[in-house]
C-alpha atoms as a PDB file:
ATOM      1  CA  UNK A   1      35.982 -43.972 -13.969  1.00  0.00           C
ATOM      2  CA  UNK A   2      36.108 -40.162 -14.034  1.00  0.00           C
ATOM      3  CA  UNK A   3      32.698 -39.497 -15.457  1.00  0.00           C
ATOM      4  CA  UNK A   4      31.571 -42.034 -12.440  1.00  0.00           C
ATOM      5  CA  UNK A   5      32.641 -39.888  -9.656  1.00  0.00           C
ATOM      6  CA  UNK A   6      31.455 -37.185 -11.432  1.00  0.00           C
ATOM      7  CA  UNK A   7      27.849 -38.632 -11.368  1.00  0.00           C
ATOM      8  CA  UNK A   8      27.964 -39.089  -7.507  1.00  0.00           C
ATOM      9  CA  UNK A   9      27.942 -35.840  -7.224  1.00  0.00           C
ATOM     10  CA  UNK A  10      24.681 -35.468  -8.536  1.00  0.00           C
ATOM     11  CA  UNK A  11      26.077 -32.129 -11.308  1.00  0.00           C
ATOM     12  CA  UNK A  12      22.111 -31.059 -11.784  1.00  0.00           C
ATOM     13  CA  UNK A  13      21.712 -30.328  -7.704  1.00  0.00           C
ATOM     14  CA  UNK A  14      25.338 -28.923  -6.943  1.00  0.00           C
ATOM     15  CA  UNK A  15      24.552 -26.019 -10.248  1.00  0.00           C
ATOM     16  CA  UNK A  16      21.335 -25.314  -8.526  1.00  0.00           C
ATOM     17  CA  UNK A  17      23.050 -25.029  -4.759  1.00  0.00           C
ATOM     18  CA  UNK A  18      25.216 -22.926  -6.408  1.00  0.00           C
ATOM     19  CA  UNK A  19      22.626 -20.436  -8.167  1.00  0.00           C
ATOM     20  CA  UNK A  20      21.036 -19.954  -4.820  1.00  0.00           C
ATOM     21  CA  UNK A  21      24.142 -19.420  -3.495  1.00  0.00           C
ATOM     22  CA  UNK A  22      25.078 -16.829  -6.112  1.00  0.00           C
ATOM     23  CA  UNK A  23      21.416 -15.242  -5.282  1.00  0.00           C
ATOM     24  CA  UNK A  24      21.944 -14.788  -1.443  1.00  0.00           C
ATOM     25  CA  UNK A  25      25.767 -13.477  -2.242  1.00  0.00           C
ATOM     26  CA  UNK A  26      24.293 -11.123  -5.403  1.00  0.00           C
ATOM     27  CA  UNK A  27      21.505  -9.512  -3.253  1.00  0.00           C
ATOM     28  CA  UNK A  28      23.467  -8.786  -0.262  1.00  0.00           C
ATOM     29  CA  UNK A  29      25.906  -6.664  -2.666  1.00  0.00           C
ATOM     30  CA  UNK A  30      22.871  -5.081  -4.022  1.00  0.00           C
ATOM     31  CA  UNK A  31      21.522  -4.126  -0.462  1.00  0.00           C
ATOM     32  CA  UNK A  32      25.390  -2.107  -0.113  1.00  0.00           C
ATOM     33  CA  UNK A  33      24.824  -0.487  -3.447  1.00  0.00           C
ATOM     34  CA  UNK A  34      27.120  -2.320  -5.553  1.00  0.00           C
ATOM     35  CA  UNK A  35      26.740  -4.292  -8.971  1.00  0.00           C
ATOM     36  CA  UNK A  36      29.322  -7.331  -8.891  1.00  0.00           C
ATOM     37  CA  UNK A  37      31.922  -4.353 -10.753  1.00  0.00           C
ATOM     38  CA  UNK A  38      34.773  -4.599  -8.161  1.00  0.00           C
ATOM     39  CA  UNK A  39      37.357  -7.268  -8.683  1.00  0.00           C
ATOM     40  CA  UNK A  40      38.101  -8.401  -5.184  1.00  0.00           C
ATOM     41  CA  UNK A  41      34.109  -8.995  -5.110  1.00  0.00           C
ATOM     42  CA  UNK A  42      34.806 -11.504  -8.057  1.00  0.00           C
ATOM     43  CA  UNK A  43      37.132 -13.288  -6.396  1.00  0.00           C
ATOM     44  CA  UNK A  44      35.018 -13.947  -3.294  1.00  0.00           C
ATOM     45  CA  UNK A  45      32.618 -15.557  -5.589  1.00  0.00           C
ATOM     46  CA  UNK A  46      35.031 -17.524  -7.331  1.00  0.00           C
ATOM     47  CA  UNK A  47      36.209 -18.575  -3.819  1.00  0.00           C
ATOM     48  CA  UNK A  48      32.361 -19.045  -2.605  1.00  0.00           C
ATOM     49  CA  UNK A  49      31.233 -21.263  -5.875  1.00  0.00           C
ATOM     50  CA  UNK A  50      33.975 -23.803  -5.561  1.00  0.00           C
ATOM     51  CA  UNK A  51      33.785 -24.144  -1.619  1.00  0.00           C
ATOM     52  CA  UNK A  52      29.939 -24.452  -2.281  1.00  0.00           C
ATOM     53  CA  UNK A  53      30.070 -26.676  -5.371  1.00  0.00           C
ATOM     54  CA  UNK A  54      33.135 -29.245  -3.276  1.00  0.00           C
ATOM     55  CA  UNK A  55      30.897 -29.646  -0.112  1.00  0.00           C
ATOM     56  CA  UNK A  56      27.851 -30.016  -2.506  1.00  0.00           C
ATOM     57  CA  UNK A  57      29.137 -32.819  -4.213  1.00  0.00           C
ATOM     58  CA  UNK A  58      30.545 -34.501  -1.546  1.00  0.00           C
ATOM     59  CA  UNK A  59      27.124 -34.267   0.534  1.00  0.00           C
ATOM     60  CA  UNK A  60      25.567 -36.172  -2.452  1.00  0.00           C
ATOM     61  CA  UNK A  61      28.043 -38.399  -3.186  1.00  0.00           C
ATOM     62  CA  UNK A  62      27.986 -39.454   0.727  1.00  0.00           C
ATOM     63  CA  UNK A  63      24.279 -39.876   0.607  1.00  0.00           C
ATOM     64  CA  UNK A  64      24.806 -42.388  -1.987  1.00  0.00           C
ATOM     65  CA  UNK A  65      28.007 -44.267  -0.343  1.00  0.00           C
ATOM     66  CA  UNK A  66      25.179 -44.839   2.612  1.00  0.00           C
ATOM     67  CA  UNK A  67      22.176 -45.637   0.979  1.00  0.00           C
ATOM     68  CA  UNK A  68      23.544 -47.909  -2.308  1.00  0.00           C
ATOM     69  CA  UNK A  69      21.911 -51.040  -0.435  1.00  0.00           C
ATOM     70  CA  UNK A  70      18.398 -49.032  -1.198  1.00  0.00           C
ATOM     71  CA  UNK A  71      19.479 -47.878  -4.145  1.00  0.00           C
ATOM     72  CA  UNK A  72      20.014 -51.196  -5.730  1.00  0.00           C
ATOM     73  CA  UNK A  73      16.249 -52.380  -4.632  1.00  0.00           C
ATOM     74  CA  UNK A  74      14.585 -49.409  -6.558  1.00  0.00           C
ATOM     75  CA  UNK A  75      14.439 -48.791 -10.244  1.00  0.00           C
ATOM     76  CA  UNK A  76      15.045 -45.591 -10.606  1.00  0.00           C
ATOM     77  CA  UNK A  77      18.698 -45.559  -8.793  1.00  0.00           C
ATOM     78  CA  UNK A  78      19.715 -49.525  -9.348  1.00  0.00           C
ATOM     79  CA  UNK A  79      22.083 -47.977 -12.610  1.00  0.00           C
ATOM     80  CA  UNK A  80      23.892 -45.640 -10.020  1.00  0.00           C
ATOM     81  CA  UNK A  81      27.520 -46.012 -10.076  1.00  0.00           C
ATOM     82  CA  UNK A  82      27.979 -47.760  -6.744  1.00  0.00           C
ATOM     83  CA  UNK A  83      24.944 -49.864  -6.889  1.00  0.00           C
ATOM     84  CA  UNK A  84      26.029 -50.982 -10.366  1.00  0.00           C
ATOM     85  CA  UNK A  85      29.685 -51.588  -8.920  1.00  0.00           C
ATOM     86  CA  UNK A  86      31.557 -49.125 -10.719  1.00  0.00           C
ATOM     87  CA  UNK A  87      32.458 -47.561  -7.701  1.00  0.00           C
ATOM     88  CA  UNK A  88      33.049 -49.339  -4.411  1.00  0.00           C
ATOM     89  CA  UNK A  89      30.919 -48.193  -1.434  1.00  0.00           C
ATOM     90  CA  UNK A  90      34.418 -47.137   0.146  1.00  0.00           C
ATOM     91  CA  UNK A  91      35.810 -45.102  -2.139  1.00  0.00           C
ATOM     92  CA  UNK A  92      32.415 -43.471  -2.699  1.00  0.00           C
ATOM     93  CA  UNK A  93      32.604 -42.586   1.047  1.00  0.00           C
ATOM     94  CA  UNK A  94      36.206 -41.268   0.715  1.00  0.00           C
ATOM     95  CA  UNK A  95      35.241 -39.319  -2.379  1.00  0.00           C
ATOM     96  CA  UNK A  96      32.521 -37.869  -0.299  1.00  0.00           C
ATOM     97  CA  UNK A  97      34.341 -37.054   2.838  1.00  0.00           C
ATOM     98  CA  UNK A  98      37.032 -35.620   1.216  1.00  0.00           C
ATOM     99  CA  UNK A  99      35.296 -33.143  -1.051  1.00  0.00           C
ATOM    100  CA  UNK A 100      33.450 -31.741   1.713  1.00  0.00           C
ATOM    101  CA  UNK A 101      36.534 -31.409   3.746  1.00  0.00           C
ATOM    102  CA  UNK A 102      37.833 -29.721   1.055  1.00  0.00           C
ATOM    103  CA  UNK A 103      34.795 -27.491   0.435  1.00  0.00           C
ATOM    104  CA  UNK A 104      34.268 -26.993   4.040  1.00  0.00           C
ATOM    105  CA  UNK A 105      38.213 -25.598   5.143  1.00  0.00           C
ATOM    106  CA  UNK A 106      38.168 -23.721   1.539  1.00  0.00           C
ATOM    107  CA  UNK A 107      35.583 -21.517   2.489  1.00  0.00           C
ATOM    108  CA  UNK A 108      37.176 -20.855   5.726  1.00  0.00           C
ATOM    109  CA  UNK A 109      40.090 -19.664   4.471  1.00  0.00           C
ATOM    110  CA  UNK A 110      38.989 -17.945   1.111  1.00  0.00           C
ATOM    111  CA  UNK A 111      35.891 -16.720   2.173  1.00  0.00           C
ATOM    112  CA  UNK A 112      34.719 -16.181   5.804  1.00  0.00           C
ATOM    113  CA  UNK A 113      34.125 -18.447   9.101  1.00  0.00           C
ATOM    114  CA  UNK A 114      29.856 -17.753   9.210  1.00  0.00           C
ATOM    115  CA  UNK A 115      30.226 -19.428   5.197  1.00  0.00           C
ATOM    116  CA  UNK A 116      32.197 -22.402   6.227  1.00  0.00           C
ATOM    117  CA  UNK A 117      30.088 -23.228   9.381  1.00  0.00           C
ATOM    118  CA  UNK A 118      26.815 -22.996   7.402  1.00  0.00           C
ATOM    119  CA  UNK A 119      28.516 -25.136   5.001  1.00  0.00           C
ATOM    120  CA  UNK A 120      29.485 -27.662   7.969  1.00  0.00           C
ATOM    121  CA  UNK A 121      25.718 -27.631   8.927  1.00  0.00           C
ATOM    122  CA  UNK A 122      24.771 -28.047   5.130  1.00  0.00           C
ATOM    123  CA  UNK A 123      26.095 -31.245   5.147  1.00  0.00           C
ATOM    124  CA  UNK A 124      25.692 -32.754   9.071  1.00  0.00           C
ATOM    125  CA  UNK A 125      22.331 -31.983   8.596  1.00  0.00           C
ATOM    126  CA  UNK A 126      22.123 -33.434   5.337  1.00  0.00           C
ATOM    127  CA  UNK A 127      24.465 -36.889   5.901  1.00  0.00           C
ATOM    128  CA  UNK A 128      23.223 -37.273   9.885  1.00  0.00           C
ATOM    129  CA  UNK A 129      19.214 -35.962  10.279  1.00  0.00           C
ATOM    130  CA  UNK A 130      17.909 -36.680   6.750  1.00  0.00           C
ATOM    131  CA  UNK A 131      19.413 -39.478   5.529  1.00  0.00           C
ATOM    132  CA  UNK A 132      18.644 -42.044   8.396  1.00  0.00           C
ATOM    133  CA  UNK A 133      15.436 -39.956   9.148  1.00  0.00           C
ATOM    134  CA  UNK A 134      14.347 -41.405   5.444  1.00  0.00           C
ATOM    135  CA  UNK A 135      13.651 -44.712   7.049  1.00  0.00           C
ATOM    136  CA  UNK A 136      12.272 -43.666  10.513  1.00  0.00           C
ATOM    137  CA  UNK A 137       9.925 -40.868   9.357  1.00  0.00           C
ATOM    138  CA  UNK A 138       7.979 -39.338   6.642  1.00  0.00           C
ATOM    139  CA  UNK A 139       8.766 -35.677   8.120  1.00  0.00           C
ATOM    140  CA  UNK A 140      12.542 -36.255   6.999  1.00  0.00           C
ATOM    141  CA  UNK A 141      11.069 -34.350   3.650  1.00  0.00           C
ATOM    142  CA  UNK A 142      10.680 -30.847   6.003  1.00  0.00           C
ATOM    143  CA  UNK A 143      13.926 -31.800   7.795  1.00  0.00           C
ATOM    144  CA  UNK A 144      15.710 -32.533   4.432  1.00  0.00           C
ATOM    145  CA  UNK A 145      14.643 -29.209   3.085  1.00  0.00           C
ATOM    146  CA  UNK A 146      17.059 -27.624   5.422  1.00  0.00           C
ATOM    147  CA  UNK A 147      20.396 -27.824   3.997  1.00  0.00           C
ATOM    148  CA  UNK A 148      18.566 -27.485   0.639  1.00  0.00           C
ATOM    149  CA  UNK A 149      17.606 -23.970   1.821  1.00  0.00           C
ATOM    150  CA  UNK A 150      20.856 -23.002   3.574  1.00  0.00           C
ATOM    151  CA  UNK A 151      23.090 -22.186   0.242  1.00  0.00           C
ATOM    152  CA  UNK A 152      21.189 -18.740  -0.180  1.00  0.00           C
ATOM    153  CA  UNK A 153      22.157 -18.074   3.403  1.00  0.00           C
ATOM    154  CA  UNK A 154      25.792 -18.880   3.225  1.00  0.00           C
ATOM    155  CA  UNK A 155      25.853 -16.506  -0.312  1.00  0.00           C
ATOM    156  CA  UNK A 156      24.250 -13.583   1.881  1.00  0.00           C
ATOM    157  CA  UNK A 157      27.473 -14.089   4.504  1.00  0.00           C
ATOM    158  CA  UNK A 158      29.949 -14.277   1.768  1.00  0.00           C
ATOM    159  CA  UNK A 159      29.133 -10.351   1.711  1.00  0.00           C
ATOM    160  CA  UNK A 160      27.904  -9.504   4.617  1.00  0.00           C
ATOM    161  CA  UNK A 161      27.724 -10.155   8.571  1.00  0.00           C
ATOM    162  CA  UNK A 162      24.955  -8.538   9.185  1.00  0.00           C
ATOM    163  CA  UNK A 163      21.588 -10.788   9.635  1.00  0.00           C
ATOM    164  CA  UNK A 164      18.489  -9.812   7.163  1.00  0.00           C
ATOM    165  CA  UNK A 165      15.076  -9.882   6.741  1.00  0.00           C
ATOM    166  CA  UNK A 166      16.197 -11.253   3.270  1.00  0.00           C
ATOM    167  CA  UNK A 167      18.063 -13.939   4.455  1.00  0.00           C
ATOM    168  CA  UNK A 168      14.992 -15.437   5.965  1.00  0.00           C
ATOM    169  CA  UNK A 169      12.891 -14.502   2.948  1.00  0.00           C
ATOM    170  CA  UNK A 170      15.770 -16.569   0.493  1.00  0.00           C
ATOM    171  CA  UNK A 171      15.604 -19.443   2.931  1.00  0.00           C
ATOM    172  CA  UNK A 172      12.413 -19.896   3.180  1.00  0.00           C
ATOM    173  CA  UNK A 173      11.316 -19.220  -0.596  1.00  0.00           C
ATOM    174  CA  UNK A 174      14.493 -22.501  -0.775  1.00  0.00           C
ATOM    175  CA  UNK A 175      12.232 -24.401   2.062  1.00  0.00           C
ATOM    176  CA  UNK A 176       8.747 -23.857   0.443  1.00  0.00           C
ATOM    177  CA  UNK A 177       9.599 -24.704  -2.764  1.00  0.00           C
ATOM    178  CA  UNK A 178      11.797 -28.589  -2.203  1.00  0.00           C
ATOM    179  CA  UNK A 179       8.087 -29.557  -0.329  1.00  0.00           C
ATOM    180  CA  UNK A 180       5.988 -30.133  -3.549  1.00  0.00           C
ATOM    181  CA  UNK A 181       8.960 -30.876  -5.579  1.00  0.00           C
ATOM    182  CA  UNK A 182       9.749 -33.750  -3.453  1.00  0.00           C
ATOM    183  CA  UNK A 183       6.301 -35.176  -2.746  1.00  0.00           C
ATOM    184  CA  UNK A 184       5.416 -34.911  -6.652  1.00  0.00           C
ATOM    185  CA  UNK A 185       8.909 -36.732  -7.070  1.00  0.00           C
ATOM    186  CA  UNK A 186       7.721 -39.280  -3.798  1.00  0.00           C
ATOM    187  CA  UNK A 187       3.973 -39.961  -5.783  1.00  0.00           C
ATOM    188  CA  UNK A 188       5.998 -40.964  -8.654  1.00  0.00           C
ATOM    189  CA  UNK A 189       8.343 -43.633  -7.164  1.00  0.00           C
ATOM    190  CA  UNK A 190       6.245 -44.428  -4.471  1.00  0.00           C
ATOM    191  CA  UNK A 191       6.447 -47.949  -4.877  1.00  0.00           C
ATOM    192  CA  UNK A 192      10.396 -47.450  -5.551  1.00  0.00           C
ATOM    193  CA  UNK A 193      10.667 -46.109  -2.025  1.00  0.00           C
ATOM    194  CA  UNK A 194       8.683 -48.566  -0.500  1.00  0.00           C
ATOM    195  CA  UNK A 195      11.234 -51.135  -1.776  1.00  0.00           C
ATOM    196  CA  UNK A 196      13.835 -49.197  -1.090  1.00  0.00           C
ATOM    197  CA  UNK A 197      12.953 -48.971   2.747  1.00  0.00           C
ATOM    198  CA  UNK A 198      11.658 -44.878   2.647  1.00  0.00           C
ATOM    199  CA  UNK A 199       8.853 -44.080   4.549  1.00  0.00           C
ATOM    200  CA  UNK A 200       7.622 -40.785   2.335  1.00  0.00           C
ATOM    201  CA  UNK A 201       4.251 -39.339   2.669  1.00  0.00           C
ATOM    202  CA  UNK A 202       2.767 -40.285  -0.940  1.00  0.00           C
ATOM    203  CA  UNK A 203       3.455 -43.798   0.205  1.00  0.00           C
ATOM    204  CA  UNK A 204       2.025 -43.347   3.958  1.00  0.00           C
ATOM    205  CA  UNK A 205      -1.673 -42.531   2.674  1.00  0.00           C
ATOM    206  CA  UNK A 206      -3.639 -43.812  -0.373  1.00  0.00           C
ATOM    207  CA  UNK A 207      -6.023 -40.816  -0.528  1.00  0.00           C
ATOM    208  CA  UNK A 208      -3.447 -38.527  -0.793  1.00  0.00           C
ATOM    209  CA  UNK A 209      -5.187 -36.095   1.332  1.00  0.00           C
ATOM    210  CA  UNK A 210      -1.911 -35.429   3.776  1.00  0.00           C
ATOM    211  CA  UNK A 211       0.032 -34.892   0.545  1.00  0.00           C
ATOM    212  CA  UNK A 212      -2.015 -32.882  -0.433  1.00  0.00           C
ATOM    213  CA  UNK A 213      -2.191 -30.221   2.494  1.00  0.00           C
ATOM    214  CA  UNK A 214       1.647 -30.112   2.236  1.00  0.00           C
ATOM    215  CA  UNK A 215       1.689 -29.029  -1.175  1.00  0.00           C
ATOM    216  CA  UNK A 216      -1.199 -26.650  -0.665  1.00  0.00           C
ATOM    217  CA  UNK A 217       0.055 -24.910   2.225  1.00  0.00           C
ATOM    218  CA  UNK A 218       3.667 -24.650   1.284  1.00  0.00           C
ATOM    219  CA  UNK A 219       2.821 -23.636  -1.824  1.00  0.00           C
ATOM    220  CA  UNK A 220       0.764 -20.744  -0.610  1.00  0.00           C
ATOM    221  CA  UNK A 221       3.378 -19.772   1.701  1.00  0.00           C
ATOM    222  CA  UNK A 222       6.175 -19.889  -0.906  1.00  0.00           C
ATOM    223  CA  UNK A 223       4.069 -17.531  -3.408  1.00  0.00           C
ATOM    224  CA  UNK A 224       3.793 -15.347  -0.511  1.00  0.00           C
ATOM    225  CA  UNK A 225       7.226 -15.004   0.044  1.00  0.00           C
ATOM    226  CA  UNK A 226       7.855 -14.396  -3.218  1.00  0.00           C
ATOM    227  CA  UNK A 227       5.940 -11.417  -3.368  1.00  0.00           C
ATOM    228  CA  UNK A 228       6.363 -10.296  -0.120  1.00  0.00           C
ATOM    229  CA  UNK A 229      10.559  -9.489  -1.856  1.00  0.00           C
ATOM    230  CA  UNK A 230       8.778  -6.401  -3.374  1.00  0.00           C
ATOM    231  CA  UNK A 231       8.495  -4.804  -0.231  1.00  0.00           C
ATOM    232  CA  UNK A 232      12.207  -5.093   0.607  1.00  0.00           C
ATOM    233  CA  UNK A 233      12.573  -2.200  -2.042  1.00  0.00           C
ATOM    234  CA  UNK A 234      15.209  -5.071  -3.777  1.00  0.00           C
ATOM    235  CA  UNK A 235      12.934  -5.315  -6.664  1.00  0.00           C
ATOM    236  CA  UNK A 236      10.929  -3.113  -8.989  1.00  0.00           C
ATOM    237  CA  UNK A 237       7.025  -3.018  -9.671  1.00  0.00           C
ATOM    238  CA  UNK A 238       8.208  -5.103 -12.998  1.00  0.00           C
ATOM    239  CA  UNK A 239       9.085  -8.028 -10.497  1.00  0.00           C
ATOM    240  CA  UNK A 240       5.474  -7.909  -9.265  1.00  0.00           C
ATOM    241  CA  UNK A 241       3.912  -8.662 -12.904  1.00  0.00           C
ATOM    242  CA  UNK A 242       6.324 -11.125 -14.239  1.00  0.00           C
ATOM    243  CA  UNK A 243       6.297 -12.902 -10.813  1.00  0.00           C
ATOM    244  CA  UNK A 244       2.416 -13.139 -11.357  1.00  0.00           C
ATOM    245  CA  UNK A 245       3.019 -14.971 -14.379  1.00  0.00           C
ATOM    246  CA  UNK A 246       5.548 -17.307 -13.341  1.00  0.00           C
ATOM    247  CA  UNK A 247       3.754 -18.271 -10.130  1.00  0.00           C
ATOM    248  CA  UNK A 248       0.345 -18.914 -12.240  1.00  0.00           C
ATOM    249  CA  UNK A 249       2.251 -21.516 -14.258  1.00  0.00           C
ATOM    250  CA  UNK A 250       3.576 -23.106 -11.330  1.00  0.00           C
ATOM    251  CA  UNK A 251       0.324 -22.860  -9.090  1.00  0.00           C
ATOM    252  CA  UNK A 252      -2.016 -24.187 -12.370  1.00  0.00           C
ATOM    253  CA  UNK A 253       0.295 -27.513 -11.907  1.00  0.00           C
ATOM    254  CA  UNK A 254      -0.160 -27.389  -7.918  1.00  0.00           C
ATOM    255  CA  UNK A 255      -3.958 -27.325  -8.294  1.00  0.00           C
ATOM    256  CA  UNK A 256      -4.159 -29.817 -11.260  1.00  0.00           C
ATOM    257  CA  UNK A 257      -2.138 -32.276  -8.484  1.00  0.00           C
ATOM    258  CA  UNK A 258      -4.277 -31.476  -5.769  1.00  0.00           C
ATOM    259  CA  UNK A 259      -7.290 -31.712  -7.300  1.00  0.00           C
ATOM    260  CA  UNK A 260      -6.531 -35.444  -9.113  1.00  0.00           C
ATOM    261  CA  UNK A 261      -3.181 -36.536  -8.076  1.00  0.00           C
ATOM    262  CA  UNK A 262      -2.030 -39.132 -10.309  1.00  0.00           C
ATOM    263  CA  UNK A 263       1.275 -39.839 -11.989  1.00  0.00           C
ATOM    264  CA  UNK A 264       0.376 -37.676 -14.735  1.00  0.00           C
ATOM    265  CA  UNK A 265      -0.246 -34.614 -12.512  1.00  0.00           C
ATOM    266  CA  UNK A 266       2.377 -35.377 -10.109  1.00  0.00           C
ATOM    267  CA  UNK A 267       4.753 -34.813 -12.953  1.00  0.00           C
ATOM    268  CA  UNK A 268       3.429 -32.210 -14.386  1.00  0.00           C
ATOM    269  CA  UNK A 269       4.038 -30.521 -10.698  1.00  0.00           C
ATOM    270  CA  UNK A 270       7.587 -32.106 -10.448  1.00  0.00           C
ATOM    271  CA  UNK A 271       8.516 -30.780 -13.941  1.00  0.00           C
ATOM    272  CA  UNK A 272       7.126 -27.327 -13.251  1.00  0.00           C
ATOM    273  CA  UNK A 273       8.323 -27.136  -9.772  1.00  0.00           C
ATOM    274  CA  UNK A 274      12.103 -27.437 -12.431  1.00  0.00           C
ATOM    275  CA  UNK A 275      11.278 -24.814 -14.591  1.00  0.00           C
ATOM    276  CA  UNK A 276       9.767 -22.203 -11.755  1.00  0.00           C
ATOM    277  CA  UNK A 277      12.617 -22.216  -9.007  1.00  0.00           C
ATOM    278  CA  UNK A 278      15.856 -21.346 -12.152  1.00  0.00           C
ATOM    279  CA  UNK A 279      13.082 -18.788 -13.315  1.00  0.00           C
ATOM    280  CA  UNK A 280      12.129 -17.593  -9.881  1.00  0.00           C
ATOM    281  CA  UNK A 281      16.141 -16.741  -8.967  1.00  0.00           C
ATOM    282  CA  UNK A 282      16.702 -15.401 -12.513  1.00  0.00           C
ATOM    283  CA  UNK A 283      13.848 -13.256 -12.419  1.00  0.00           C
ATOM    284  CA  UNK A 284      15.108 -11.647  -8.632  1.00  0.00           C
ATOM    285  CA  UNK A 285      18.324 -11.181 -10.067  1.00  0.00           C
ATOM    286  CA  UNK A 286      17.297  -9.375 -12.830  1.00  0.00           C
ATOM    287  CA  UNK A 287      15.045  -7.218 -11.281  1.00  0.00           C
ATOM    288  CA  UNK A 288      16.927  -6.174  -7.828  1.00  0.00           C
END
């Protein structure tokens, strides 16, 4: 039953919230001169990983609580644990609630008010915009990308309340990159989604073009950004070369997709777009 409840909360996505959480809070140290050596700052980011991690989990396990009817129609979620009846819709919906209750007043009163509210937002705008939007529109990919972008945000304001240039810049790199993720991820399952009652883009238009100017462009803008962190005197000219080389990878499987998107290049893209974002945060880490 444990291990269950534990897979509601979708482990993979709340350990990647909370890297980009540790980025926003890491940099925004660096920016006041310090290296992560004091213990009090420790303890904030003790405080700011669980908050993130509880209100994490308990966004994805309420996504799941709502949409298990869908889930049961499409193949790739049909062995999920409510779907499958491990877990009644109910108690998935208290699990949820409750963890990012938790999450939500933790941060408040370990951490800082500006965390907690961007939390709050994290998951309204997750639960009450994109969810329902799944069914209505096929935009609910650019308004889903939202609270996937905020965790870097709430890290930055864990340290400092002071609004940044490089709050905007870790946001947005988060925005860009969940656009071709998802649409590679949409191409895949299209037919899934259809079943399941999602209107996504992949589905929307058999040539693909539309899908294909969203990964372009955000793409583009997302390499951008990436670079444009030199400037920001964060990272060193190192940054600039290795970045090269990371975003080549990742832009070889963009134009591979765009050029003949099929299920073989749409996972090639969905399986780089993995491997490039843990890289991407590692690499400004390391080098600011």
């Amino acid at each position: 039953m444990f291990k269950n409840y534990i897979s509601l909360t979708k482990p993979r996505i709340c350990l990647m919230v909370a890297i980009s959480a540790y980025l926003g809070y890491y940099l925004a140290l660096r920016v006041n001169g310090s290296y992560m050596l004091q213990l009090d700052e420790w303890i904030i980011f003790f405080h700011l990983m669980v908050g993130t991690l509880l209100s994490s989990a308990g966004a994805c396990t309420l996504n799941q609580a709502i949409e298990y009817k869908s889930d049961l129609k499409m193949e790739r979620t049909k062995d999920r644990a409510i779907p499958k009846g491990y877990i009644s819709p109910f108690s998935g919906m208290l699990f949820g609630i409750i963890c990012s209750l938790i999450g939500i007043l933790y941060l408040q009163y370990y951490v800082n008010s500006i965390v907690s509210l961007l939390s709050l937002l994290t998951v309204i705008s997750y639960i009450f915009l994109y969810t329902p939007l799944k069914r209505v529109t096929y935009l609910n990919t650019l308004v889903g990308a939202i609270p996937g972008a905020l965790p870097p945000v709430g890290g930055w304001f864990a340290v400092s309340n002071d609004f940044s240039l490089i709050t905007i810049v870790l946001f947005s790199i988060m925005f860009c990159w969940q656009i071709p993720h998802f649409l590679a991820l949409a191409y895949m399952y299209s037919d899934d989604y259809k079943r399941g009652g999602f209107i996504m883009l992949p589905s929307l238009y058999s040539n693909q073009i539309q899908t294909r100017v969203h990964v372009v462009f955000f793409t583009f803008i997302l390499i951008i950004i990436t670079f444009s962190l030199y400037f920001s005197k964060l990272v060193g000219i190192s940054y600039l070369f290795l970045n090269m080389l990371l975003s080549s990878g990742f832009v070889y499987a963009v134009v591979k997709f765009t050029i003949n998107v099929n299920i073989n290049t749409a996972r090639q893209l969905f399986f780089a777009s993995i491997i490039y974002l843990p890289m991407l945060l590692l690499l400004i880490i390391i080098s600011s």
